[in-house]
C-alpha atoms as a PDB file:
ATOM      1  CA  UNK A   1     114.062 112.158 114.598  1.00  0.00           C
ATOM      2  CA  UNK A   2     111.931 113.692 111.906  1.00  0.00           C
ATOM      3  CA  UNK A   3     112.643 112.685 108.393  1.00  0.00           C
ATOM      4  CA  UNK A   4     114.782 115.825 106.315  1.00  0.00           C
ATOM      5  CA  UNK A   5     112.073 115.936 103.479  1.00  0.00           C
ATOM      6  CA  UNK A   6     114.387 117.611  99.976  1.00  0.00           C
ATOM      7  CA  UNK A   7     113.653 120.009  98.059  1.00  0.00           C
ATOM      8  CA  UNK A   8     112.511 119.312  94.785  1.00  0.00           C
ATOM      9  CA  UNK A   9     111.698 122.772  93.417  1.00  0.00           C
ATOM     10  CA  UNK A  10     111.297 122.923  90.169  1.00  0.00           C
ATOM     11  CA  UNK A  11     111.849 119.219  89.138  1.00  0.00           C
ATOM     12  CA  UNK A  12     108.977 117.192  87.313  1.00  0.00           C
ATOM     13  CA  UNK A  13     107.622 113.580  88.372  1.00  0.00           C
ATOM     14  CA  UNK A  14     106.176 111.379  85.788  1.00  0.00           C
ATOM     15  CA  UNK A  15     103.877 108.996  87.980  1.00  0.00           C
ATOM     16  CA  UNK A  16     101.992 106.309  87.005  1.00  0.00           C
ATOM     17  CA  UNK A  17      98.781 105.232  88.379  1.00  0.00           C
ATOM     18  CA  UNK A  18      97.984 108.227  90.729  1.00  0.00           C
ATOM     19  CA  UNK A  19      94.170 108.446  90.919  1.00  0.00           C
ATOM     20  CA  UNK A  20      94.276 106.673  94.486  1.00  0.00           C
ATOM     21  CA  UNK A  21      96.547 105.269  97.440  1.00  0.00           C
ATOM     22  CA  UNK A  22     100.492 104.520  96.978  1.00  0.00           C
ATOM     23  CA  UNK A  23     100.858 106.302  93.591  1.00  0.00           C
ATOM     24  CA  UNK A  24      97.872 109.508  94.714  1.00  0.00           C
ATOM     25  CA  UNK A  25      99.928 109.667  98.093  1.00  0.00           C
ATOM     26  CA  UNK A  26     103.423 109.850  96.325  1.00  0.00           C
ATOM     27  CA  UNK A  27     102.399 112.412  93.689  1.00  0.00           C
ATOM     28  CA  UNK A  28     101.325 114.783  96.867  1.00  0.00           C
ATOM     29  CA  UNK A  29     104.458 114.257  99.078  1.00  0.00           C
ATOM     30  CA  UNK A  30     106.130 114.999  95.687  1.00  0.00           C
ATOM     31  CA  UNK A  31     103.901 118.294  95.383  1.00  0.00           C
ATOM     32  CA  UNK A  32     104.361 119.013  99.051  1.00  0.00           C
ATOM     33  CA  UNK A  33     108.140 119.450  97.998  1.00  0.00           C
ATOM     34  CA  UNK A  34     108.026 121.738  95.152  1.00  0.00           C
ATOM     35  CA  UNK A  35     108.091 119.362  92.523  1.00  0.00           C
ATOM     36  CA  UNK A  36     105.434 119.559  89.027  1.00  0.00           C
ATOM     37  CA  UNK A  37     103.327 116.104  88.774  1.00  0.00           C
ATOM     38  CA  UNK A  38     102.537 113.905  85.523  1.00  0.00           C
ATOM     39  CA  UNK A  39      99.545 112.691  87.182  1.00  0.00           C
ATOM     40  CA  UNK A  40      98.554 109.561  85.124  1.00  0.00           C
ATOM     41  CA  UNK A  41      96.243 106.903  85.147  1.00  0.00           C
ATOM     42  CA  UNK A  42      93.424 105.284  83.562  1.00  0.00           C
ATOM     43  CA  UNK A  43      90.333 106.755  85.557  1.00  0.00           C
ATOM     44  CA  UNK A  44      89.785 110.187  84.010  1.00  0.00           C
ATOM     45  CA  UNK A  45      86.715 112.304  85.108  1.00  0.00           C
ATOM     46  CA  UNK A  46      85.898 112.089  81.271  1.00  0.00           C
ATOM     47  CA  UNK A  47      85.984 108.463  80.582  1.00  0.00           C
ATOM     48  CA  UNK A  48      85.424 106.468  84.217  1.00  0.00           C
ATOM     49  CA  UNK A  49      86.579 103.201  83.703  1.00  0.00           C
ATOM     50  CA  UNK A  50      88.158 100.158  85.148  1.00  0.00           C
ATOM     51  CA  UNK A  51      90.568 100.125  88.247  1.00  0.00           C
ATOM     52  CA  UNK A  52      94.518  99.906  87.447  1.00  0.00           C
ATOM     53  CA  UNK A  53      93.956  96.915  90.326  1.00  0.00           C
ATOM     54  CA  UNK A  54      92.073  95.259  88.699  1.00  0.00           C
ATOM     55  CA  UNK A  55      89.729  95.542  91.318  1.00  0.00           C
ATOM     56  CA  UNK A  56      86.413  96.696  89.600  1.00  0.00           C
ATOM     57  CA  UNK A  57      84.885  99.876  88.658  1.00  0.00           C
ATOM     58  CA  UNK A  58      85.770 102.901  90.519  1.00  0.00           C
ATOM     59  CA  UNK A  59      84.456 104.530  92.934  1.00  0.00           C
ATOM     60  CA  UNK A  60      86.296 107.360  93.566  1.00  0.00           C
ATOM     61  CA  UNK A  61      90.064 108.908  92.349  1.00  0.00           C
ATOM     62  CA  UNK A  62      91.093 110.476  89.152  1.00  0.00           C
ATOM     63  CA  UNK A  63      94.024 111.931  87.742  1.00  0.00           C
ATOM     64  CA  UNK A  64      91.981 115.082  87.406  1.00  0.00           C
ATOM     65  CA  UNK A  65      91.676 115.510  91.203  1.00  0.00           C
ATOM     66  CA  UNK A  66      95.053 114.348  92.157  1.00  0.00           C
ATOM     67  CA  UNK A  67      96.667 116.817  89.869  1.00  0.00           C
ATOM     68  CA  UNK A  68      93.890 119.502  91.366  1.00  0.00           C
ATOM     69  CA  UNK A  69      95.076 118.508  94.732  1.00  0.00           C
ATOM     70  CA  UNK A  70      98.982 118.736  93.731  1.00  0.00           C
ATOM     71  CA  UNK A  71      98.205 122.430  92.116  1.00  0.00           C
ATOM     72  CA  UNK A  72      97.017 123.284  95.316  1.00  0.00           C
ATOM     73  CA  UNK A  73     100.228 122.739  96.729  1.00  0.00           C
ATOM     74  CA  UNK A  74     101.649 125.444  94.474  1.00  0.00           C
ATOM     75  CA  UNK A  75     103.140 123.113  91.905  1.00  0.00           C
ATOM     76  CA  UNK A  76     102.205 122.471  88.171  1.00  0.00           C
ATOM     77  CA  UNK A  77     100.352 119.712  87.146  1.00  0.00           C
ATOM     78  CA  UNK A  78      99.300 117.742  84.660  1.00  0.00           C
ATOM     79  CA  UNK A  79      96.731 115.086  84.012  1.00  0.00           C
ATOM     80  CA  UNK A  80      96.943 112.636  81.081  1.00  0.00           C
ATOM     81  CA  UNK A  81      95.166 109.573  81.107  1.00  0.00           C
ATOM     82  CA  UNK A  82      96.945 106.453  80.338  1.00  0.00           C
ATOM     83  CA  UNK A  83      96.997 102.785  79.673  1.00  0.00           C
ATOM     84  CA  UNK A  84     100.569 101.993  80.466  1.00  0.00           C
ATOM     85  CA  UNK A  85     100.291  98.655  78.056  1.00  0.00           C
ATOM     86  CA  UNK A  86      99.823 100.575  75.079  1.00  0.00           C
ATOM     87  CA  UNK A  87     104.092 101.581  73.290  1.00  0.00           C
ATOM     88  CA  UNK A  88     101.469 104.268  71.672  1.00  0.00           C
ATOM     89  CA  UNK A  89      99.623 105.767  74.862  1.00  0.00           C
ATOM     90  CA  UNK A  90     102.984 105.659  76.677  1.00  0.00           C
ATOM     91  CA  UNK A  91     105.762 107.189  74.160  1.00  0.00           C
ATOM     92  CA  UNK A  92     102.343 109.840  73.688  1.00  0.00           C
ATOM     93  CA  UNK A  93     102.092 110.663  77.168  1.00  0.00           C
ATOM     94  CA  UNK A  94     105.971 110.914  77.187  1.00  0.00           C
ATOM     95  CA  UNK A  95     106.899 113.388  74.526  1.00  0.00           C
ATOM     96  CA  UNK A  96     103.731 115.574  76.182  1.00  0.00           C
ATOM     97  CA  UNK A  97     104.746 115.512  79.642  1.00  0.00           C
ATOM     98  CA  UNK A  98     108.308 116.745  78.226  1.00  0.00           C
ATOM     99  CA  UNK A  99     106.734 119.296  76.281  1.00  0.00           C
ATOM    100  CA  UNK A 100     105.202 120.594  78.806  1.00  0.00           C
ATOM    101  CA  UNK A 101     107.873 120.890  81.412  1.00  0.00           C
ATOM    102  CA  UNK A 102     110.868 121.237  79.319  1.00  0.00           C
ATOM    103  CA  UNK A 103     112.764 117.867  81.122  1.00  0.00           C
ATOM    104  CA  UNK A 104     110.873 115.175  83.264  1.00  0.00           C
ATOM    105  CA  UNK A 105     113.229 114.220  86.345  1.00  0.00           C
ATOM    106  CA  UNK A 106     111.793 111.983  87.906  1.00  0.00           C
ATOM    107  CA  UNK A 107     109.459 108.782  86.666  1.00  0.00           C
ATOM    108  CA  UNK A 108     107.904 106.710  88.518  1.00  0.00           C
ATOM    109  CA  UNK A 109     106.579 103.087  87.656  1.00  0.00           C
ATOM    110  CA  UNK A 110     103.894 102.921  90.099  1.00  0.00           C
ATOM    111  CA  UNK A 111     100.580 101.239  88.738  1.00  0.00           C
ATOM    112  CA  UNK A 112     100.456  98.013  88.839  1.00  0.00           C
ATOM    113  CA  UNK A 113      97.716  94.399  88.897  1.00  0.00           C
ATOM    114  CA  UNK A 114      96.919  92.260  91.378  1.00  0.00           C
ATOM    115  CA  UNK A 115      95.501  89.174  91.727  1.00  0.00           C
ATOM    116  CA  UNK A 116      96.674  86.495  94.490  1.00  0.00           C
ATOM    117  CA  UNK A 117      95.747  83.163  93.182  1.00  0.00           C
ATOM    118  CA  UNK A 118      97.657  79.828  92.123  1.00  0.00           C
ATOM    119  CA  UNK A 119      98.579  78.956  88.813  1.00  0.00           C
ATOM    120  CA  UNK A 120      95.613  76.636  88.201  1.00  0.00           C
ATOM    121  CA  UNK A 121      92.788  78.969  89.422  1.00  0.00           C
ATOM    122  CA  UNK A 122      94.204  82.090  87.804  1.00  0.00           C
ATOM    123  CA  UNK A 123      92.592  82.561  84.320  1.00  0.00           C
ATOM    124  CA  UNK A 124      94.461  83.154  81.565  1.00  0.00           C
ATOM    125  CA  UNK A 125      93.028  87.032  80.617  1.00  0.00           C
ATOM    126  CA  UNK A 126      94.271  87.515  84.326  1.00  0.00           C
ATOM    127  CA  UNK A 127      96.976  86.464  84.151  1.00  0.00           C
ATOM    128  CA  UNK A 128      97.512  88.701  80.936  1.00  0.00           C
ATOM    129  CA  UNK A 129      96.461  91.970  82.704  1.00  0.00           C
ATOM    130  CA  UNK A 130      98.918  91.545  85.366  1.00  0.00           C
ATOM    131  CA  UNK A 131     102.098  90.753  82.753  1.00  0.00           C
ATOM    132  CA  UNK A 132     101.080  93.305  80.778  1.00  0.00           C
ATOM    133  CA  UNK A 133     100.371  96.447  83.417  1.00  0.00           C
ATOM    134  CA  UNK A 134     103.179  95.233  85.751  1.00  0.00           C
ATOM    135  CA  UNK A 135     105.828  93.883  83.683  1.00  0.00           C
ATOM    136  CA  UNK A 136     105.000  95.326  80.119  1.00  0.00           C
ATOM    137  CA  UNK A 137     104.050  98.974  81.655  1.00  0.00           C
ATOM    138  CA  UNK A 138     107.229  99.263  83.489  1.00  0.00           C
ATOM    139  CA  UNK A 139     109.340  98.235  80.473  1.00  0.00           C
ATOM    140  CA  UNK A 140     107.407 100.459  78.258  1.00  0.00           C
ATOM    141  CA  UNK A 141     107.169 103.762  80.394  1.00  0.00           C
ATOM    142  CA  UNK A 142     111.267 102.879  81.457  1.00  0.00           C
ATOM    143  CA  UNK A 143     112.325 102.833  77.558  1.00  0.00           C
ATOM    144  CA  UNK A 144     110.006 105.740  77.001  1.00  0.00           C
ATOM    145  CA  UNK A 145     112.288 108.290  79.677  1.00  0.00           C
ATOM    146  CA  UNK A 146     115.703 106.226  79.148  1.00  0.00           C
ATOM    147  CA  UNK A 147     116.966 108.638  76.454  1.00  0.00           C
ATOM    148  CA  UNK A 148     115.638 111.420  78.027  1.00  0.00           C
ATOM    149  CA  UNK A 149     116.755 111.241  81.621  1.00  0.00           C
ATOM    150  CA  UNK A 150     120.452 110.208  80.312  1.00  0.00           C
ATOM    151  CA  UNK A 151     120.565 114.092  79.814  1.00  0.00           C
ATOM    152  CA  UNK A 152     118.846 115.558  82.487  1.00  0.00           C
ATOM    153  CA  UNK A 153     120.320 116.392  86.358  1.00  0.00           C
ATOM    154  CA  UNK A 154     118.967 115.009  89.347  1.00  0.00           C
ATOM    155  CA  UNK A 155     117.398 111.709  86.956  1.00  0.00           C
ATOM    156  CA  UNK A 156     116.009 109.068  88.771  1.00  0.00           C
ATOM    157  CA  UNK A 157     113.966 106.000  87.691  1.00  0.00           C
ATOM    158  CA  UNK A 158     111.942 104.396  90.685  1.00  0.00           C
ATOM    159  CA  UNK A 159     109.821 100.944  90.632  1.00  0.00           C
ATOM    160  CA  UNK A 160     107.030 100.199  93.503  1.00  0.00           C
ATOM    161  CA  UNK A 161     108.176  96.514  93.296  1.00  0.00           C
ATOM    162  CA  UNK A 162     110.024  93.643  95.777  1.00  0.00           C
ATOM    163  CA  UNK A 163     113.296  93.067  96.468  1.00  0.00           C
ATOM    164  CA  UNK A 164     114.318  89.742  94.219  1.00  0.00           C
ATOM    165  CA  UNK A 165     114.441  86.875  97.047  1.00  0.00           C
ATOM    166  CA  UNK A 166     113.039  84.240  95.914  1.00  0.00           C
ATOM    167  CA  UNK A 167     112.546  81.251  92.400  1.00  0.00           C
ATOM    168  CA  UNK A 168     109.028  80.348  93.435  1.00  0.00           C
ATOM    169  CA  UNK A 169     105.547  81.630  95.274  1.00  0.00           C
ATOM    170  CA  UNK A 170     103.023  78.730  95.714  1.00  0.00           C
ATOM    171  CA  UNK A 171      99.850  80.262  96.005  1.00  0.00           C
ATOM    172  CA  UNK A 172     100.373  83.747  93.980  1.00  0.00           C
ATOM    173  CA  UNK A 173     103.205  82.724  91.134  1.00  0.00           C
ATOM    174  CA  UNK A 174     101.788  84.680  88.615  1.00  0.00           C
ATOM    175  CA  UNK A 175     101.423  87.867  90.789  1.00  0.00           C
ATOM    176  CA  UNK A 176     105.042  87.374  91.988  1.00  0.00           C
ATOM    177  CA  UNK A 177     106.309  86.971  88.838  1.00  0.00           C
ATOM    178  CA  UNK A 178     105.032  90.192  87.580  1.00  0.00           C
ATOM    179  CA  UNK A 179     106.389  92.093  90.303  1.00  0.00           C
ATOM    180  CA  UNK A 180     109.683  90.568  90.452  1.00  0.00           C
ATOM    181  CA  UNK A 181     109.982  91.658  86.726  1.00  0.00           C
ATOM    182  CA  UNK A 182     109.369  94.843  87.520  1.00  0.00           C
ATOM    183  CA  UNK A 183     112.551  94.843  89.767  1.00  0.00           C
ATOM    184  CA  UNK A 184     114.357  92.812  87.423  1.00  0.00           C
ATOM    185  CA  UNK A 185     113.930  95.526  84.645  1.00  0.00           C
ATOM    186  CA  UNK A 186     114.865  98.673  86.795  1.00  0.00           C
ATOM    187  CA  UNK A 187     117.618  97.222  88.842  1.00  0.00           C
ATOM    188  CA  UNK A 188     118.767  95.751  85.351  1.00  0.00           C
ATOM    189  CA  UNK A 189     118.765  99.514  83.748  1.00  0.00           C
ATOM    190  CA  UNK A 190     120.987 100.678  86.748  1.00  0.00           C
ATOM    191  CA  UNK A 191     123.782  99.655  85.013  1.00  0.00           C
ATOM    192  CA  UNK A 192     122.514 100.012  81.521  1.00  0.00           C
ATOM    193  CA  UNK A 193     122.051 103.767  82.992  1.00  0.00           C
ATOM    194  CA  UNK A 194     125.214 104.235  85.382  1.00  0.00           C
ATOM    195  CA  UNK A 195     127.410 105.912  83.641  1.00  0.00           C
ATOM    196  CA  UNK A 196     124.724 108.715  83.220  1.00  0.00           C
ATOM    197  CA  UNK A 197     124.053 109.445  86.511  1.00  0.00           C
ATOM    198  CA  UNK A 198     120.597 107.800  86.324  1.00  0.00           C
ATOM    199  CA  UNK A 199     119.488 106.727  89.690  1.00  0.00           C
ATOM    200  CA  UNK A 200     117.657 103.381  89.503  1.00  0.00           C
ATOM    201  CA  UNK A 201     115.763 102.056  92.535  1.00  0.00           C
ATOM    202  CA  UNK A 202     113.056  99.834  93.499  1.00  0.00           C
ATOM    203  CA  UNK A 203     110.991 100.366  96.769  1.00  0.00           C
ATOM    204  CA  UNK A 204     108.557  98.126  99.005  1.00  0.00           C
ATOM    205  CA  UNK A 205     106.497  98.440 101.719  1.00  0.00           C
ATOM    206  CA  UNK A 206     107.345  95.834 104.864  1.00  0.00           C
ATOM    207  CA  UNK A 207     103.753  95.493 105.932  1.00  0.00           C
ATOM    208  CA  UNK A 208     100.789  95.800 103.895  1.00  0.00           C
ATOM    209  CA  UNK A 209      99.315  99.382 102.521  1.00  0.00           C
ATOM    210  CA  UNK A 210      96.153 100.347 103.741  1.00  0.00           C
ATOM    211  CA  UNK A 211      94.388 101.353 100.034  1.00  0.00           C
ATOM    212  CA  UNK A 212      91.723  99.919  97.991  1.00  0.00           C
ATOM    213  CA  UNK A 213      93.229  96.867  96.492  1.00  0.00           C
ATOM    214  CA  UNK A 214      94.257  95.892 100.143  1.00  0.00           C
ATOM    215  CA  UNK A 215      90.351  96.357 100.949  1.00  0.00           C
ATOM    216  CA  UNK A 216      88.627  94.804  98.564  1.00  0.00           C
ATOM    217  CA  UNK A 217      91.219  91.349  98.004  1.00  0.00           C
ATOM    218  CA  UNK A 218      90.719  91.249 102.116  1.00  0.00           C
ATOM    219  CA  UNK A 219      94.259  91.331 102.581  1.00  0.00           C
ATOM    220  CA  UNK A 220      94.316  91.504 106.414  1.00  0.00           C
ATOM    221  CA  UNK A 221      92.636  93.945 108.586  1.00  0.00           C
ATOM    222  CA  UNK A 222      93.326  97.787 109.899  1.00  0.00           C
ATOM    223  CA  UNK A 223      95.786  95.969 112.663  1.00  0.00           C
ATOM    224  CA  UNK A 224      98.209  94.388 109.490  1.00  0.00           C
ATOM    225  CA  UNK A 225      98.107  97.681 107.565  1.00  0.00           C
ATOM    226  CA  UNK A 226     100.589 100.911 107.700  1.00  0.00           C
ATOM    227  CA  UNK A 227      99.275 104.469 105.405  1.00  0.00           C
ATOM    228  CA  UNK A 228     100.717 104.937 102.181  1.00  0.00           C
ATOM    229  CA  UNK A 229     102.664 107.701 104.071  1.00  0.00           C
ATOM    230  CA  UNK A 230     105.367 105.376 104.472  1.00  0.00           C
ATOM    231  CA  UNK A 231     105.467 104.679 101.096  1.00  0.00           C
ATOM    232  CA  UNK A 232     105.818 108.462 100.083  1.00  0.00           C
ATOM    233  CA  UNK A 233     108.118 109.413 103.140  1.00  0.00           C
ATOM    234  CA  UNK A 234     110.679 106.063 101.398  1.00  0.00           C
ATOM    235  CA  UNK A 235     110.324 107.862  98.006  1.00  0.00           C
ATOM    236  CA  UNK A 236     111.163 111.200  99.478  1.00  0.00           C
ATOM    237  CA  UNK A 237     114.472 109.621 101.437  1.00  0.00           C
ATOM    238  CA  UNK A 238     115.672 108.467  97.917  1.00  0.00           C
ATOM    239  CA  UNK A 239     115.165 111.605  96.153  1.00  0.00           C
ATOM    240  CA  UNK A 240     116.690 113.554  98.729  1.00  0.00           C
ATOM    241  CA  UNK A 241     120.384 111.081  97.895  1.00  0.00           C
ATOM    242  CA  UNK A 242     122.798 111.444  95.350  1.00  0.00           C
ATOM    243  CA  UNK A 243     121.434 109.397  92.115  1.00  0.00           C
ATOM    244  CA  UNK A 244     124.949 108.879  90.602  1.00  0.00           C
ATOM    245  CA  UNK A 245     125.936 106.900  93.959  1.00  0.00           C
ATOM    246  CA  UNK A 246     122.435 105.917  95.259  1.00  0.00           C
ATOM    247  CA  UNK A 247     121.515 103.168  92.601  1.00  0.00           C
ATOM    248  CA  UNK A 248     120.723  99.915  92.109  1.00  0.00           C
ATOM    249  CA  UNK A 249     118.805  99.386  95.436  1.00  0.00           C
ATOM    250  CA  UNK A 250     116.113  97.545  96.558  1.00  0.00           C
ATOM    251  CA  UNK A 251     115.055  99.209  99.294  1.00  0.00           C
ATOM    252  CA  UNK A 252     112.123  97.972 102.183  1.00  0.00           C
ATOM    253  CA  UNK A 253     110.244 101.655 103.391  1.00  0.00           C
ATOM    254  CA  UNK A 254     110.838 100.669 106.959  1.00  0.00           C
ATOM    255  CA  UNK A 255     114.514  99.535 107.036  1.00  0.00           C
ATOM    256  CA  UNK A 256     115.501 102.994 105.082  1.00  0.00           C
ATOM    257  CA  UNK A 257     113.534 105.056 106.932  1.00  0.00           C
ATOM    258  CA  UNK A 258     115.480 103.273 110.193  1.00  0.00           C
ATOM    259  CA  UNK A 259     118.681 104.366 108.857  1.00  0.00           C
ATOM    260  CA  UNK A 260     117.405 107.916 107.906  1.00  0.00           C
ATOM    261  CA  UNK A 261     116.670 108.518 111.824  1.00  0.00           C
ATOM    262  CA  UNK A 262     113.299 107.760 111.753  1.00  0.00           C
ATOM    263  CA  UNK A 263     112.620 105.551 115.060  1.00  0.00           C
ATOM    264  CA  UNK A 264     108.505 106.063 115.829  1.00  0.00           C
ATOM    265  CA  UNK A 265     106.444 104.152 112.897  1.00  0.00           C
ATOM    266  CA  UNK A 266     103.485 104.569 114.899  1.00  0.00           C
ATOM    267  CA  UNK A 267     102.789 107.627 112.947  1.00  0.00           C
ATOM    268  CA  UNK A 268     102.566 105.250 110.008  1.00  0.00           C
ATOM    269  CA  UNK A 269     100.113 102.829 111.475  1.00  0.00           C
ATOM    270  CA  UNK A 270      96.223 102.511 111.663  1.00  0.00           C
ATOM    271  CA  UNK A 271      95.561 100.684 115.057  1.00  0.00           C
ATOM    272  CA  UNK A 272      98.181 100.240 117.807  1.00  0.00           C
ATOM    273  CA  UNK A 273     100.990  98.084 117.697  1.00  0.00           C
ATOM    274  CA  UNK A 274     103.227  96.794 114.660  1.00  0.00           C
ATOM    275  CA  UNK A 275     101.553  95.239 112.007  1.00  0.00           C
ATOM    276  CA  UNK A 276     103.696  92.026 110.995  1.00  0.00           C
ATOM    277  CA  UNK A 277     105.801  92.374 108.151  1.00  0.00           C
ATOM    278  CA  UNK A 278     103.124  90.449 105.368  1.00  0.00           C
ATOM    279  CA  UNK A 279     104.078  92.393 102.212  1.00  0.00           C
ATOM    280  CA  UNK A 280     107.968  91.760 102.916  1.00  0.00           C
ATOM    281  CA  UNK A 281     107.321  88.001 103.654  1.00  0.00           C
ATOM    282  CA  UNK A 282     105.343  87.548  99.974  1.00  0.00           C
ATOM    283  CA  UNK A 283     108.570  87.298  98.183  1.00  0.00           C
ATOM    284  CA  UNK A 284     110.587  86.617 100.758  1.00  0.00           C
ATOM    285  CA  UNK A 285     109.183  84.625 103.629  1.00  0.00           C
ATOM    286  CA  UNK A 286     111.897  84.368 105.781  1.00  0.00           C
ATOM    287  CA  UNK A 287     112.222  87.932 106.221  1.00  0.00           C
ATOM    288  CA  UNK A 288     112.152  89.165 109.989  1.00  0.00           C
ATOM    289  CA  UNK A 289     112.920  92.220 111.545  1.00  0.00           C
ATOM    290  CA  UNK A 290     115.051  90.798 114.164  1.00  0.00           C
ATOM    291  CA  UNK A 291     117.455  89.266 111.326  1.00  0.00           C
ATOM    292  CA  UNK A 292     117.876  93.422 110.294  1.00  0.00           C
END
């Protein structure tokens, strides 16, 4: 069964981190749909500079080009470069994406650090960059659009971030904790938000995402990784729900695409066969399909 894709015609997206993979892929699907893009980010075509990863200079991706790419999809778009760990940049970026579309829908903590190491071999500015981006971006960029989509239809606040499963991670604590605090502070603000209609929601893939931080930590191979498609097709199967009822979830891609109809994920997949459920079993590692 094909996915029933909504239509989000003339609704906004704030997105962070869009110049490449999860968060470029979302802001398209997005486009695809109707819907205006904040496309926003820290690698701007006029100022290159450092990877939202953390993964080294750049290569390719801006927030230029992936708000060309959305306007060629017939939608608005806007580019503003950002540094989601600066209250400034962020309550800035904020007041000029609502400016310039009127209301902003739909926001979208998406950039994020990574860095997979154990407490003792971590170093400190590392471990920094990854509090501050992850944890510290989503609490900043979530306070910035609180007010705002209280008073807006169709609101939703979405976090690319794990299901809460688990008090420890040998081997990648500091990573984990960052993105468990990003799910702590959205599903946390779907109360604070309920009784405005505000749908609050985190999302996560089941297997690993084929994009550049997957490349270049060696996080598997081709045969462990699914296309950010997945990711974007989840995101879409939110948006297309009610947010007053559809809140406080954290949803895995796979299972909600299951019980959307969806039943071949081959489309989703980069070699055949079915990658192994690695990003799922991070922070929670006795997840299993057949226990779904």
């Amino acid at each position: 069964m094909a996915l029933q894709k909504p239509d989000l015609a003339g609704q906004t997206a704030f997105i962070t981190g869009t110049t490449r993979g999860i968060g470029k892929e979302i802001a398209l699907a997005l486009a695809e749909q109707g819907c205006n893009i904040v496309s926003t980010g820290k690698t701007s075509e006029t100022d290159a500079d450092e990877s939202e990863d953390g993964s080294g200079p750049d290569l390719e991706g801006s927030i230029e080009q992936t708000a060309r790419e959305a306007r060629e999809r017939g939608v608005e778009a806007l580019p503003i470069q950002l540094d989601v760990r600066s209250e400034d940049a962020v309550n800035a970026a904020a007041e000029r994406a609502i400016d310039e579309f009127g209301e902003v829908n739909i926001v979208i903590n998406n950039a994020s650090a990574i860095q997979l190491l154990t407490v003792e071999d971590l170093p400190p500015n590392r471990f920094d960059l990854m509090t501050d981006v992850n944890i510290r971006g989503t609490y900043l960029v979530s306070r910035a659009f609180a007010g705002h989509l209280r008073e807006v239809e169709n609101a939703w606040l979405l976090t690319n971030a794990p299901p809460v499963k688990i008090d420890r991670a040998p081997g990648e604590a500091p990573y984990a904790w960052s993105k468990l605090g990003m799910s702590f502070l959205t599903l946390s603000m779907s109360s604070e938000l309920g009784n405005d209609d505000v749908g609050c929601n985190t999302f996560w893939p089941v297997t690993a995402i084929d994009t550049r931080a997957t490349r270049y930590f060696g996080l598997g191979t081709e045969d462990d990784w699914r296309t950010p498609e997945i990711v974007s097709d989840t995101v879409l199967e939110i948006l297309s729900r009610d947010p007053a009822s559809f809140t406080g979830n954290a949803v895995y891609d796979e299972e909600l695409l299951q019980e959307a109809g969806v039943e071949d994920f081959s489309q989703y997949n980069l070699t055949e066969g079915d990658p192994a459920p690695g990003s799922a079993q991070l922070f929670d590692p006795e997840y299993s399909r057949s226990d779904k």
